[in-house]
C-alpha atoms as a PDB file:
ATOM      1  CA  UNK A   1     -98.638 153.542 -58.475  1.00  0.00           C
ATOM      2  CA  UNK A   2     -97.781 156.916 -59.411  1.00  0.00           C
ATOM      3  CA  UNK A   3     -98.159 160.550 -57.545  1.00  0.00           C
ATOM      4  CA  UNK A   4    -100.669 162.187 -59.595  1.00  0.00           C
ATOM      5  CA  UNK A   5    -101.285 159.451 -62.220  1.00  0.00           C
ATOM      6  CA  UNK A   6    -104.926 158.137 -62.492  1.00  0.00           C
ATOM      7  CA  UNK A   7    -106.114 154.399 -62.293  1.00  0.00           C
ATOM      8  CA  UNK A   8    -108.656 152.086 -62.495  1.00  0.00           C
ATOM      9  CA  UNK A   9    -109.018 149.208 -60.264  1.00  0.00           C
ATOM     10  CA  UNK A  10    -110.330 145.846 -61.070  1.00  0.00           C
ATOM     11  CA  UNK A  11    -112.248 143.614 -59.112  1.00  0.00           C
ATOM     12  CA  UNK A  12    -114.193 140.402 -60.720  1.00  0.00           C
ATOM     13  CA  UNK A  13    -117.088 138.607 -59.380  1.00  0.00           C
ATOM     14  CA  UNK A  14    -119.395 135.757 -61.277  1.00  0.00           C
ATOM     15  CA  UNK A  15    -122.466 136.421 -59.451  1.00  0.00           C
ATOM     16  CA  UNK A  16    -125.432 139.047 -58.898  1.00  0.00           C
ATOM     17  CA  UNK A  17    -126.411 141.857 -56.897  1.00  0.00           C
ATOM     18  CA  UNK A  18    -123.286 142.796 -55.635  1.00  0.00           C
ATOM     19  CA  UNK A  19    -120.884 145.878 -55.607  1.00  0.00           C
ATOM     20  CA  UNK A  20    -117.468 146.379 -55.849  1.00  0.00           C
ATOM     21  CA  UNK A  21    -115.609 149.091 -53.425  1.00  0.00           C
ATOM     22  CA  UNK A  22    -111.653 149.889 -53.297  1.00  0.00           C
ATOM     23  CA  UNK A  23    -110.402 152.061 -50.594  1.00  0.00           C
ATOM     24  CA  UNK A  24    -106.757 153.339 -49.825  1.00  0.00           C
ATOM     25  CA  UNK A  25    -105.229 154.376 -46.526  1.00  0.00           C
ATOM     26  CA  UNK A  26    -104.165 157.589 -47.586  1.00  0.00           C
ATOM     27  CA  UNK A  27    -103.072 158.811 -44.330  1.00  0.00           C
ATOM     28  CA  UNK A  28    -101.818 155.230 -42.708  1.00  0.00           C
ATOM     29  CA  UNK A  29    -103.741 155.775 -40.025  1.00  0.00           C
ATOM     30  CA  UNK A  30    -105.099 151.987 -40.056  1.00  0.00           C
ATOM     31  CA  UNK A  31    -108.619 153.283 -40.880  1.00  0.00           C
ATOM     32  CA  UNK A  32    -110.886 153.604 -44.189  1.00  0.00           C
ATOM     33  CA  UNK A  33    -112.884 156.736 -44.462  1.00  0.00           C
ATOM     34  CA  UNK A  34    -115.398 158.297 -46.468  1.00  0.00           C
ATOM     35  CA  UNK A  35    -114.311 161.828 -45.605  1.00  0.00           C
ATOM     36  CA  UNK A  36    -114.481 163.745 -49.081  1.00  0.00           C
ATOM     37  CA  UNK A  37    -117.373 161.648 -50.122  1.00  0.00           C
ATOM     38  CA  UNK A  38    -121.255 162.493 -50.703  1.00  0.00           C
ATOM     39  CA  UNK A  39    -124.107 162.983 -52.967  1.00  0.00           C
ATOM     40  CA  UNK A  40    -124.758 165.868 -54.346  1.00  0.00           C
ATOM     41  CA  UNK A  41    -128.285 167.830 -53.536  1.00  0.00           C
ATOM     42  CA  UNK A  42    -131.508 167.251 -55.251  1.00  0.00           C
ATOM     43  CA  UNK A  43    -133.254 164.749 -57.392  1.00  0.00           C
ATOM     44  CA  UNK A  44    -130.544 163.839 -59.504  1.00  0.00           C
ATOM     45  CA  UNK A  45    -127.750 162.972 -56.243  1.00  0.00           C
ATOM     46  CA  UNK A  46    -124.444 162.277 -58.161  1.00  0.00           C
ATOM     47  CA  UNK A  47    -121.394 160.899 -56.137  1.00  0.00           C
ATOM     48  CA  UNK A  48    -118.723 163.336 -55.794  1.00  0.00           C
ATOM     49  CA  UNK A  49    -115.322 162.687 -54.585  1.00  0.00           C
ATOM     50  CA  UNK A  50    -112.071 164.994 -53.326  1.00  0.00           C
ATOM     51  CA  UNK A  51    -108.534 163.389 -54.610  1.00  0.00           C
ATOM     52  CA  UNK A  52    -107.872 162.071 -51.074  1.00  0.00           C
ATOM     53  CA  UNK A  53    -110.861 160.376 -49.971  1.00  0.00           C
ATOM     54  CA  UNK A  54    -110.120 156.989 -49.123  1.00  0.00           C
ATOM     55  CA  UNK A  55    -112.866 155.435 -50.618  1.00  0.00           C
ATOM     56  CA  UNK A  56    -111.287 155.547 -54.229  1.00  0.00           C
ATOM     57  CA  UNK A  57    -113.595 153.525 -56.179  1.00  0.00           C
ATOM     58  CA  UNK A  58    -116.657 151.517 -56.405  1.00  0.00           C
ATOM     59  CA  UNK A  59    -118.937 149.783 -58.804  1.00  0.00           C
ATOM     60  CA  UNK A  60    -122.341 150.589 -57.895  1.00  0.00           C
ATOM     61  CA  UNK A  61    -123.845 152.497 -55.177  1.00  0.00           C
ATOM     62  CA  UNK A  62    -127.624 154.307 -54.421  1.00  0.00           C
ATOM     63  CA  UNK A  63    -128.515 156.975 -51.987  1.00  0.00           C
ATOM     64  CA  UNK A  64    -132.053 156.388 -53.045  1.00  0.00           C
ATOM     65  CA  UNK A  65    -132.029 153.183 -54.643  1.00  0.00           C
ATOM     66  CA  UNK A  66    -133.605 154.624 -57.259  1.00  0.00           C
ATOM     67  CA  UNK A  67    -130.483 156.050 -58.793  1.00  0.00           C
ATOM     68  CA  UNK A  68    -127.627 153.691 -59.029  1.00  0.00           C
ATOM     69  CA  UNK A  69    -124.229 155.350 -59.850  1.00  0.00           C
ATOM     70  CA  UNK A  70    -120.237 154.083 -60.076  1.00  0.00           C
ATOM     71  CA  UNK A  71    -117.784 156.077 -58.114  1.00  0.00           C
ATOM     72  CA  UNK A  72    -117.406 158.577 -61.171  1.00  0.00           C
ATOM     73  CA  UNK A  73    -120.970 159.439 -61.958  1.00  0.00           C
ATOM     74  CA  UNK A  74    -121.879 156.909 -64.277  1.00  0.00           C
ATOM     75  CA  UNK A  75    -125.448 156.728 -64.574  1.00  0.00           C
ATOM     76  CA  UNK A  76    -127.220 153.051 -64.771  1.00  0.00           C
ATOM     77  CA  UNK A  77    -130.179 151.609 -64.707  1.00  0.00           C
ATOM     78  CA  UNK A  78    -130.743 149.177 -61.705  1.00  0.00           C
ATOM     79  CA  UNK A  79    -133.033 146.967 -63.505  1.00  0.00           C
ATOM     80  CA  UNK A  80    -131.883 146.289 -67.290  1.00  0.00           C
ATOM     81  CA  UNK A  81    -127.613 147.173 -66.467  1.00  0.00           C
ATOM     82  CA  UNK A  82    -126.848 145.926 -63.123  1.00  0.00           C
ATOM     83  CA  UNK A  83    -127.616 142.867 -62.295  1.00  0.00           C
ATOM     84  CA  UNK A  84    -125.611 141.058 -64.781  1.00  0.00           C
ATOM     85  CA  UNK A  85    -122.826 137.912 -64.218  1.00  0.00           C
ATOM     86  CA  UNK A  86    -119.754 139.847 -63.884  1.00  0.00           C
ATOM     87  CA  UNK A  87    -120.765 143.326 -64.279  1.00  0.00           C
ATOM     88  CA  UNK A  88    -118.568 144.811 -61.217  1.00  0.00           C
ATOM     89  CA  UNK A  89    -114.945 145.107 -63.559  1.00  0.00           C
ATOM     90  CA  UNK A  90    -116.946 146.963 -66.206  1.00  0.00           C
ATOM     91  CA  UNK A  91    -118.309 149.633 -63.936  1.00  0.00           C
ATOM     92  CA  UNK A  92    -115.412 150.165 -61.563  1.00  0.00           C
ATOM     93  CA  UNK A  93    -114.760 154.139 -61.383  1.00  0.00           C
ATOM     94  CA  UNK A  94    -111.245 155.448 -62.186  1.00  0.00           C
ATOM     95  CA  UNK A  95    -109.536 157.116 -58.975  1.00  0.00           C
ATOM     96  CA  UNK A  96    -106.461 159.804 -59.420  1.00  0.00           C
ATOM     97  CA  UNK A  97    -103.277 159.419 -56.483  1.00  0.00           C
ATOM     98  CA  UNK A  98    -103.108 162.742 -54.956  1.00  0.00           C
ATOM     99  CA  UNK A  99    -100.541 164.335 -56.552  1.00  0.00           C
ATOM    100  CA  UNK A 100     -99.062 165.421 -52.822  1.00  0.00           C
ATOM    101  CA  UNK A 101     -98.891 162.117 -51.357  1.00  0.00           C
ATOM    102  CA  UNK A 102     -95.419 161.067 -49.432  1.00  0.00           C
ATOM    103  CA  UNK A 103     -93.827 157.807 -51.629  1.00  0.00           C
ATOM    104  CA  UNK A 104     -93.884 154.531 -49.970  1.00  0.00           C
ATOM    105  CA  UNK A 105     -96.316 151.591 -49.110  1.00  0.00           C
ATOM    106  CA  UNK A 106    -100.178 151.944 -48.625  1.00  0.00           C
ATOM    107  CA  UNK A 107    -103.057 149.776 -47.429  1.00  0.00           C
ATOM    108  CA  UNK A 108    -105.580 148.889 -50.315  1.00  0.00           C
ATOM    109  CA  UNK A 109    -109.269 147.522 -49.358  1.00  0.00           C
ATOM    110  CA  UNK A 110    -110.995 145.545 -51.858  1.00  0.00           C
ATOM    111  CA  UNK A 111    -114.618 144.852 -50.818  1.00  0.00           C
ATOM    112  CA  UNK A 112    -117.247 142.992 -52.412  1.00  0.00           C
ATOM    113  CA  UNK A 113    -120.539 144.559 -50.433  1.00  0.00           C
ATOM    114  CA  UNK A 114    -124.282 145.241 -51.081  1.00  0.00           C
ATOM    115  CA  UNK A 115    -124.885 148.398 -51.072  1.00  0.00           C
ATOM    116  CA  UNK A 116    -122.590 149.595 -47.910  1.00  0.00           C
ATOM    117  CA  UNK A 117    -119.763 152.289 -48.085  1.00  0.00           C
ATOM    118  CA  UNK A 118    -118.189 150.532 -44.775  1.00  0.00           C
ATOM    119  CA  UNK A 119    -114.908 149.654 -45.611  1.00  0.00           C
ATOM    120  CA  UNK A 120    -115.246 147.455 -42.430  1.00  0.00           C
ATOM    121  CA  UNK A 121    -118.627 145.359 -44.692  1.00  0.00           C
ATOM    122  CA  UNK A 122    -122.039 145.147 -43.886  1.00  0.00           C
ATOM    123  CA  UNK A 123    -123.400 142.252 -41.308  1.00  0.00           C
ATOM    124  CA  UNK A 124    -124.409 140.297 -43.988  1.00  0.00           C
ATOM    125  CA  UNK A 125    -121.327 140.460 -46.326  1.00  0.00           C
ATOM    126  CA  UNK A 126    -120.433 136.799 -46.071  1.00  0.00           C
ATOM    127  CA  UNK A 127    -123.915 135.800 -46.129  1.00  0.00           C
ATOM    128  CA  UNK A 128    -124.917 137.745 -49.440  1.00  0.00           C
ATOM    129  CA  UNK A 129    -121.116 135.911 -50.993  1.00  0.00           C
ATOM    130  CA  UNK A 130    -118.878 139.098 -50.207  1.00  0.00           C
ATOM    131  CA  UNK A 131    -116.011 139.055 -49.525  1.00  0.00           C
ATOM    132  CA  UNK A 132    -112.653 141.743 -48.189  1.00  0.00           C
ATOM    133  CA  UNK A 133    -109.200 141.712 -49.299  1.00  0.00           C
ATOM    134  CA  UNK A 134    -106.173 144.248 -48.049  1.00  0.00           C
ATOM    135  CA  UNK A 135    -103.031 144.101 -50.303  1.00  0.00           C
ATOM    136  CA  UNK A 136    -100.164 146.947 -50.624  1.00  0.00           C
ATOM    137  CA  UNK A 137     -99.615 149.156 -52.643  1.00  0.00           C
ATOM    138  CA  UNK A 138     -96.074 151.053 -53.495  1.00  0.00           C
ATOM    139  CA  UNK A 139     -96.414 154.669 -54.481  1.00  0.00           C
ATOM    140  CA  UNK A 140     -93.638 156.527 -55.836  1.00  0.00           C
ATOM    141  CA  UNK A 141     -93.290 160.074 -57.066  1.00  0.00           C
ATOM    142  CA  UNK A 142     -93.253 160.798 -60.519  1.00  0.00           C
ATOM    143  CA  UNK A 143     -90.236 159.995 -62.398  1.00  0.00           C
ATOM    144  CA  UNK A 144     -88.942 157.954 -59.407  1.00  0.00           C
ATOM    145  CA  UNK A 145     -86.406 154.856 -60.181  1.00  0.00           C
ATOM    146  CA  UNK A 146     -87.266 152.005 -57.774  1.00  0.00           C
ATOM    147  CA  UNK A 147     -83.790 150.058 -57.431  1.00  0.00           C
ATOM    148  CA  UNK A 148     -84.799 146.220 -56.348  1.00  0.00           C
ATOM    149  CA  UNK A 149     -81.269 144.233 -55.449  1.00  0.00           C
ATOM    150  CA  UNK A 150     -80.728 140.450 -55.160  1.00  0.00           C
ATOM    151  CA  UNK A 151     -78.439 137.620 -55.525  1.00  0.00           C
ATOM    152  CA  UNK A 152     -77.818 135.210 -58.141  1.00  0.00           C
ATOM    153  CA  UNK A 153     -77.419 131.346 -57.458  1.00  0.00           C
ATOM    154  CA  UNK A 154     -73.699 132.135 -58.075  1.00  0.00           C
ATOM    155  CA  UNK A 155     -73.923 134.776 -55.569  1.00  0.00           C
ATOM    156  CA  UNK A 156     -73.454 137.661 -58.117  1.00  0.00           C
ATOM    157  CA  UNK A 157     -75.309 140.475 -57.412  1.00  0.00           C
ATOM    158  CA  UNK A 158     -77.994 141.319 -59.877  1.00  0.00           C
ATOM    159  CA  UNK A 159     -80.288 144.805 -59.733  1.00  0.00           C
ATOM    160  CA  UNK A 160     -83.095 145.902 -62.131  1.00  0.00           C
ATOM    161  CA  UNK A 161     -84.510 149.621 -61.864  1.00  0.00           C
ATOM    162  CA  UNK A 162     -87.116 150.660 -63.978  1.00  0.00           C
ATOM    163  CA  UNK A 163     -88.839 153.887 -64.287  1.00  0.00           C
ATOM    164  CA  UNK A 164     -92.742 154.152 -65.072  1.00  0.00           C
ATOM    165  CA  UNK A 165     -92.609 157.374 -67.387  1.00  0.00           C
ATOM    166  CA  UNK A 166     -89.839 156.690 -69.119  1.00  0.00           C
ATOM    167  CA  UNK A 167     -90.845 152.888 -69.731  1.00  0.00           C
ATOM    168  CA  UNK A 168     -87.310 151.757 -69.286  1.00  0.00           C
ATOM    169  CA  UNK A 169     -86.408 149.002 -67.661  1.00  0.00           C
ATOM    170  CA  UNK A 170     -82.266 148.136 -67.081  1.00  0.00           C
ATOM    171  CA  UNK A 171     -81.205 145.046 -65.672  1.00  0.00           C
ATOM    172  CA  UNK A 172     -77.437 143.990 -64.849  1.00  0.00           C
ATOM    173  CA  UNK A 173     -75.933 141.092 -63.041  1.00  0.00           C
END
């Protein structure tokens, strides 16, 4: 991932009912937070997000289970859009990488939840079929070359370094 550059996770499930969430441990504290999440006021409540909430993206998610929304404000109906086989990679919201964020390696969450902004899962997540999944993730300023070394089976040393805006990629042994 990229400083500043904007993504969109994706998560696939064959089943119903069910919503996707992706968090990042901005700070590498070891936690997930919601901090810089809500819904706004009023009848219509519309998820809003700050760059650096942790929470980056989800598929589907109610304050009043009335109005079901993805992480970017998509409107959907609950009835006729949601539950469908397979519907959590199509409604996915896209999530921007603060564009102040120190390079290096970061804790992704990928939860598969009812309804439950927990990064931790609700008490009946593997009950309901959900499931949670941490990976890394390697963030790099923009423009950065990322130099990865190692040895041939002659012993050669061989290095490729590639740089995301530029789209190059050189190799040499």
């Amino acid at each position: 991932m990229t400083a500043g550059e904007t993504y969109r996770p994706y998560l696939s499930y064959h089943g119903l009912w069910m919503s996707g969430y992706a968090f990042i441990d901005w700070n590498n504290d070891g936690k997930f937070t919601t901090d810089g999440f809500s819904f706004s006021e009023g009848w219509n409540a519309t998820p809003q997000r700050t760059d650096d909430c942790e929470l980056v993206s989800f598929s589907a998610h109610s304050k009043d289970d009335y109005s079901w929304y993805n992480s970017n404000g998509r409107r959907f109906d609950k009835s006729s859009q949601f539950p469908k086989d397979d519907n959590i990679k199509n409604w996915m919201g896209y999530f921007k990488v603060p564009e102040n964020i120190t390079p290096g390696l970061y804790r992704m969450r990928f939860k598969l939840d009812w309804k439950n902004l927990d990064a931790g899962g609700s008490d009946e997540i593997r009950r309901d079929g959900g499931d949670i999944v941490d990976v890394l993730v390697n963030v790099q300023a923009p423009n950065a070359k990322v130099k990865v070394g190692a040895k041939t089976e002659h012993g050669r040393r061989s290095w490729c370094a590639a740089a995301y805006r530029g789209y190059e990629l050189l190799c040499r042994t």
